[in-house]
C-alpha atoms as a PDB file:
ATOM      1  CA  UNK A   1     -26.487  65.186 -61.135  1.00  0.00           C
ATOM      2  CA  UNK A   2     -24.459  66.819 -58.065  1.00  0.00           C
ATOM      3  CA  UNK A   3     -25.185  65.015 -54.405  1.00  0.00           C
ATOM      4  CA  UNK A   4     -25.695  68.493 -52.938  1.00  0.00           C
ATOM      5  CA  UNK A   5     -25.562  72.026 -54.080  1.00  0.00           C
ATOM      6  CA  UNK A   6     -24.239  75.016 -51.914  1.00  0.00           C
ATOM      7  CA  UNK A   7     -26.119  78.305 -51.833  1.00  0.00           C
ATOM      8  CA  UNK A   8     -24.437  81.535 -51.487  1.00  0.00           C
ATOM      9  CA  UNK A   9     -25.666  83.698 -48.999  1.00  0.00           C
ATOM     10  CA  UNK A  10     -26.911  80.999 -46.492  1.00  0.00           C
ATOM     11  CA  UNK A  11     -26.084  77.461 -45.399  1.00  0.00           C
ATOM     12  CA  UNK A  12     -30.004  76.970 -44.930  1.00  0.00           C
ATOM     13  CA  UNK A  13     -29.568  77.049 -49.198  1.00  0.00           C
ATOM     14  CA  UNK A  14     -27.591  73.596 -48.721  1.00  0.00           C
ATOM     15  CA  UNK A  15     -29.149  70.812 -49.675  1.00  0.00           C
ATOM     16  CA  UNK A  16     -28.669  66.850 -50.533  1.00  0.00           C
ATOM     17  CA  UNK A  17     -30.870  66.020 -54.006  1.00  0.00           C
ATOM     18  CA  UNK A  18     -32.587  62.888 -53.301  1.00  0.00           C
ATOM     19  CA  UNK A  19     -34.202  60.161 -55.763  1.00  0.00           C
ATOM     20  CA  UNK A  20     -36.967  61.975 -57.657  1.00  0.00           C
ATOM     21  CA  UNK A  21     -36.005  65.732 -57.980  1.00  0.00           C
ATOM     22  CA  UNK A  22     -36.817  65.913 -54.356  1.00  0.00           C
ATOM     23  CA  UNK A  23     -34.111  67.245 -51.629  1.00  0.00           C
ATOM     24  CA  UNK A  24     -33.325  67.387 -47.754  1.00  0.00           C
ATOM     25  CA  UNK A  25     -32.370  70.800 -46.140  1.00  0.00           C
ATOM     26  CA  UNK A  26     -31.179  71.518 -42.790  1.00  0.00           C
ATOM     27  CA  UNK A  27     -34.715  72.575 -41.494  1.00  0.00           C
ATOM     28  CA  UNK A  28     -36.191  69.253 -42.548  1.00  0.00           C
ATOM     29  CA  UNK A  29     -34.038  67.803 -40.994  1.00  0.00           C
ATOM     30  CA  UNK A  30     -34.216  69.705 -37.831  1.00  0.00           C
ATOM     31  CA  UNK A  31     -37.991  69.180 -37.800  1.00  0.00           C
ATOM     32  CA  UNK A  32     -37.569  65.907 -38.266  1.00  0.00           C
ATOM     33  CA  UNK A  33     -39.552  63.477 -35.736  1.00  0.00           C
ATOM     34  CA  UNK A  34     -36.203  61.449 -35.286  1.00  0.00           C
ATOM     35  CA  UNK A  35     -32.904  61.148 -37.479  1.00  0.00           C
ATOM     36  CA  UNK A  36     -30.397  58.267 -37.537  1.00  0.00           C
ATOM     37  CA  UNK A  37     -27.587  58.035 -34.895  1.00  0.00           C
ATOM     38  CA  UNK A  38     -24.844  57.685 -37.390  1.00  0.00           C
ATOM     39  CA  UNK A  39     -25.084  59.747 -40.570  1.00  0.00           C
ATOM     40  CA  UNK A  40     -22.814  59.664 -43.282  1.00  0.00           C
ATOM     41  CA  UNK A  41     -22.974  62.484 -45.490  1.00  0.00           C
ATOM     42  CA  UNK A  42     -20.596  62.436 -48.363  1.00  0.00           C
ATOM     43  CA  UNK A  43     -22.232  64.879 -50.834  1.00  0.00           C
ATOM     44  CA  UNK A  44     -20.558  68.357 -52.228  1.00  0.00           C
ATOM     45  CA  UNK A  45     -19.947  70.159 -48.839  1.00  0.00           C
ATOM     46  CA  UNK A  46     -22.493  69.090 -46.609  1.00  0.00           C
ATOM     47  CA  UNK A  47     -20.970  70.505 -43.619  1.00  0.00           C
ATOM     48  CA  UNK A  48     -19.854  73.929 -45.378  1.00  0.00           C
ATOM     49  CA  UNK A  49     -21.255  76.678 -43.671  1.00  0.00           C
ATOM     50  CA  UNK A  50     -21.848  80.049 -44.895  1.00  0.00           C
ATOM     51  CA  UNK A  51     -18.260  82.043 -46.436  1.00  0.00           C
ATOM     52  CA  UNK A  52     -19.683  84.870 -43.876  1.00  0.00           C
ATOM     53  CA  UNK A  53     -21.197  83.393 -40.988  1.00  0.00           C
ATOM     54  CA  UNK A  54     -24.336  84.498 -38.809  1.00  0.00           C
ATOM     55  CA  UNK A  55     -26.751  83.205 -35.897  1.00  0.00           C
ATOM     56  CA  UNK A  56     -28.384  81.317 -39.067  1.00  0.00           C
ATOM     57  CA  UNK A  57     -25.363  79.620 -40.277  1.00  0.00           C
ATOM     58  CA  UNK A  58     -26.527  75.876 -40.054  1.00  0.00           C
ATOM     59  CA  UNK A  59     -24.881  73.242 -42.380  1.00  0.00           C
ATOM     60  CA  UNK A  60     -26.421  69.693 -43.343  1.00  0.00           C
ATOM     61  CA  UNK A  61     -24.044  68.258 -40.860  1.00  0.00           C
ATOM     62  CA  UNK A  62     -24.479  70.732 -38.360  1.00  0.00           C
ATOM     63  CA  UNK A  63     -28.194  69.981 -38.654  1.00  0.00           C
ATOM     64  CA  UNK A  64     -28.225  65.975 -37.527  1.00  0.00           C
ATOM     65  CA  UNK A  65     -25.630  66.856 -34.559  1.00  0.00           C
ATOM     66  CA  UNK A  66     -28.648  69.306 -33.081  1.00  0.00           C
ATOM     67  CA  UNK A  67     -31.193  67.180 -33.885  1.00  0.00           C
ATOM     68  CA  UNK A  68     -29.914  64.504 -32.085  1.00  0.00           C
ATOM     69  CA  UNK A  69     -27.306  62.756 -34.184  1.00  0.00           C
ATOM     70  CA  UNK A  70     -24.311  60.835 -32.244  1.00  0.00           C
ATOM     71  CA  UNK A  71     -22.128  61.455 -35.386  1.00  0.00           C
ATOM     72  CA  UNK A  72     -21.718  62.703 -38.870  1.00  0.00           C
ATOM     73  CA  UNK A  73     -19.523  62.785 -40.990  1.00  0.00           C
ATOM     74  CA  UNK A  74     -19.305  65.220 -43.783  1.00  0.00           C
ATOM     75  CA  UNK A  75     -17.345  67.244 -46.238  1.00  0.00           C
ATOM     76  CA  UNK A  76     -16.250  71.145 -46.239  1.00  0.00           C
ATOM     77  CA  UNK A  77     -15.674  70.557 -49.654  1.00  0.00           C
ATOM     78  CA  UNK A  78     -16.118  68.701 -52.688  1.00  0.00           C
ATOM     79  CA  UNK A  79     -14.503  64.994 -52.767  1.00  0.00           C
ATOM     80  CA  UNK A  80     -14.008  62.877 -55.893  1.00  0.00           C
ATOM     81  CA  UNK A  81     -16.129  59.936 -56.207  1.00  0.00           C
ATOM     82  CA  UNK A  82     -13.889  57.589 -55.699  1.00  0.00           C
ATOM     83  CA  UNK A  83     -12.791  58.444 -52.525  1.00  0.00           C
ATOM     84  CA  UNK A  84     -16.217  58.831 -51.265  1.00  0.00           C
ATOM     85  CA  UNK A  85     -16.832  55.262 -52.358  1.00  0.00           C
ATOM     86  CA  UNK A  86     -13.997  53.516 -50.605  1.00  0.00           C
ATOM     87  CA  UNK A  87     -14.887  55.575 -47.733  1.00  0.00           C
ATOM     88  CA  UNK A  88     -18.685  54.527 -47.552  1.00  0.00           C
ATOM     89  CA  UNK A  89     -17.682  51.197 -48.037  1.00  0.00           C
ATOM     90  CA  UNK A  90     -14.728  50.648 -45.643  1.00  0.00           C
ATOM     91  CA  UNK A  91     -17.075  51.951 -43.002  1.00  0.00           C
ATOM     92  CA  UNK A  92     -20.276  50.266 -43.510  1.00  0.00           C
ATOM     93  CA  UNK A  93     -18.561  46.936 -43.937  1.00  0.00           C
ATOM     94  CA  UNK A  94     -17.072  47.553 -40.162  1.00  0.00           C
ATOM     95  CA  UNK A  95     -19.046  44.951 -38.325  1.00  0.00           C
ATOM     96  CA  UNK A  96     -19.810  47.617 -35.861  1.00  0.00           C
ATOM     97  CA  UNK A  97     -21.213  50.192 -37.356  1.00  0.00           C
ATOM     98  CA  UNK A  98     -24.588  50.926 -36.487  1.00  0.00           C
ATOM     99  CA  UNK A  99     -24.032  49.552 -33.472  1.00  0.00           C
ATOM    100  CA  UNK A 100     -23.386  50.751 -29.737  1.00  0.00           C
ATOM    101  CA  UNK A 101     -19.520  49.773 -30.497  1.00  0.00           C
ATOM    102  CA  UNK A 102     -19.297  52.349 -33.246  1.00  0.00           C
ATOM    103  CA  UNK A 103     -16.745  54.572 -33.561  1.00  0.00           C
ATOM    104  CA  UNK A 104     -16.875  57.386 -36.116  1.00  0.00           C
ATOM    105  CA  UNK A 105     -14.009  58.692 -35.999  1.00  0.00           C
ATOM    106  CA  UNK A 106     -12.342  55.885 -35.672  1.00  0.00           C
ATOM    107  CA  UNK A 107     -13.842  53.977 -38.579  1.00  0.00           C
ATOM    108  CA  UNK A 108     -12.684  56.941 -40.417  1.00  0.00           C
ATOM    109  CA  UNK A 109      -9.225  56.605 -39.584  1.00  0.00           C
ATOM    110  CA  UNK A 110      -9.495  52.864 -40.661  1.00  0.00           C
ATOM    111  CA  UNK A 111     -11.148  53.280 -43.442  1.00  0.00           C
ATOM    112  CA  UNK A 112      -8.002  56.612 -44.276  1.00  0.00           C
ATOM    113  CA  UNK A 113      -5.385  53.495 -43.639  1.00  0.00           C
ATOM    114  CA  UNK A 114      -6.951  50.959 -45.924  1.00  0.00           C
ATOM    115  CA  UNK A 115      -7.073  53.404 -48.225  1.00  0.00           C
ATOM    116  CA  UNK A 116      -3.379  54.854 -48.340  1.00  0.00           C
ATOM    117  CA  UNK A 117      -2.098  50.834 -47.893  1.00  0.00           C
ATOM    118  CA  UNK A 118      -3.837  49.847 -51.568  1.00  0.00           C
ATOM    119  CA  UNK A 119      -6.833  47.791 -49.918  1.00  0.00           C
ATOM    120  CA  UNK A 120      -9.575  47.758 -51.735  1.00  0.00           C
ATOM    121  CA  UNK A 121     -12.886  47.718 -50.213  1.00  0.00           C
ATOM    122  CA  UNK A 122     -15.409  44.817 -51.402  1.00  0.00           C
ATOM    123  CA  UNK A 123     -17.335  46.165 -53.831  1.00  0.00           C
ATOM    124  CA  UNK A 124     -16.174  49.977 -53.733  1.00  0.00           C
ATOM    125  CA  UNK A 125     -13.802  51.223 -56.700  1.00  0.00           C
ATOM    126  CA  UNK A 126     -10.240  50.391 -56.557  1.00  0.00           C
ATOM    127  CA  UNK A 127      -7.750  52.010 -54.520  1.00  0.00           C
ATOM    128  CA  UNK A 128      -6.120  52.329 -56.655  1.00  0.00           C
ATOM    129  CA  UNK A 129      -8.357  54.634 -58.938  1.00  0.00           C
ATOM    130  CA  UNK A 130      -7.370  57.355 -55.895  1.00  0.00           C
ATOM    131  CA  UNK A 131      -4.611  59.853 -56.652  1.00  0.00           C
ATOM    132  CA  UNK A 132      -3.848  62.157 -54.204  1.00  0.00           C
ATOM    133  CA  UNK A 133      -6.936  61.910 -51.919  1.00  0.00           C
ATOM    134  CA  UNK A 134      -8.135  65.081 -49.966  1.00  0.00           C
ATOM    135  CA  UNK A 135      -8.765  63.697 -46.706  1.00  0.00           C
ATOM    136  CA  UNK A 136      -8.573  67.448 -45.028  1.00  0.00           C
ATOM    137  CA  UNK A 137     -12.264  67.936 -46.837  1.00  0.00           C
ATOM    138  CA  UNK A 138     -13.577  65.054 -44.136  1.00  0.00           C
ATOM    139  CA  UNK A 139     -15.000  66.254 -41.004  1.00  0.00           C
ATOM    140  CA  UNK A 140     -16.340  64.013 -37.934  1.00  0.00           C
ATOM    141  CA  UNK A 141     -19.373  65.870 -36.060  1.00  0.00           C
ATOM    142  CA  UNK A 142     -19.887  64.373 -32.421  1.00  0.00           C
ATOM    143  CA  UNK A 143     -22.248  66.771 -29.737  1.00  0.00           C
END
């Protein structure tokens, strides 16, 4: 089953499918009492607004950075699996992240060179499953 799906007329119609047949939107999560500082959000275009844009036009990623988020990273587009994968895991096995140290963007950037030099992440896929990865779908949200 897809991570996320993408509505037509409305970014509001994004949303990440969750354990359970249950999913997140962007107004959950801006009514949220609190979200994490960090969010990592990997799913099918979770920071793709709206094709025409208006006042209303709030992705998922969008969403944590005005709720309160420090950063986010998403996708404008879909990414293989594999790619996500090695990215989750490069970054959560920095031994700063989630911590005041953190650096999104730069973990990305890390985690972009691991990739491209063949290292494989403990226990992600193997870099070498990744063909021509499409790191211009990766976007880092800061406020």
């Amino acid at each position: 089953s897809p991570l996320g799906t993408q509505g037509a007329a409305s970014s509001w119609l994004t949303s990440l499918c969750l354990p359970g047949r249950n999913s997140i939107w962007p107004a959950d999560v801006l009514l949220a009492p609190q979200v994490p500082q960090t969010v990592l959000l990997l799913g099918c275009s979770s920071s793709k607004q709206a094709e025409r844009l208006s006042a209303s036009s709030v992705s998922m990623a969008s969403a944590y950075v005005l709720r309160g988020s420090h950063a986010v990273l998403g996708t404008v587009r879909d990414i293989l699996r594999p790619l996500a994968q090695q990215t989750l895991c490069h970054i959560t096995n920095d031994p700063r992240f989630n911590t005041p140290q953190f650096d999104l963007a730069v973990a990305v950037q890390q985690a972009q060179k691991a990739i491209i030099n063949g290292t494989s992440c403990p226990g992600g896929v193997a870099a070498s499953e990744l063909a021509n990865p499409d790191w211009t779908a990766l976007r880092v949200y800061v406020p």
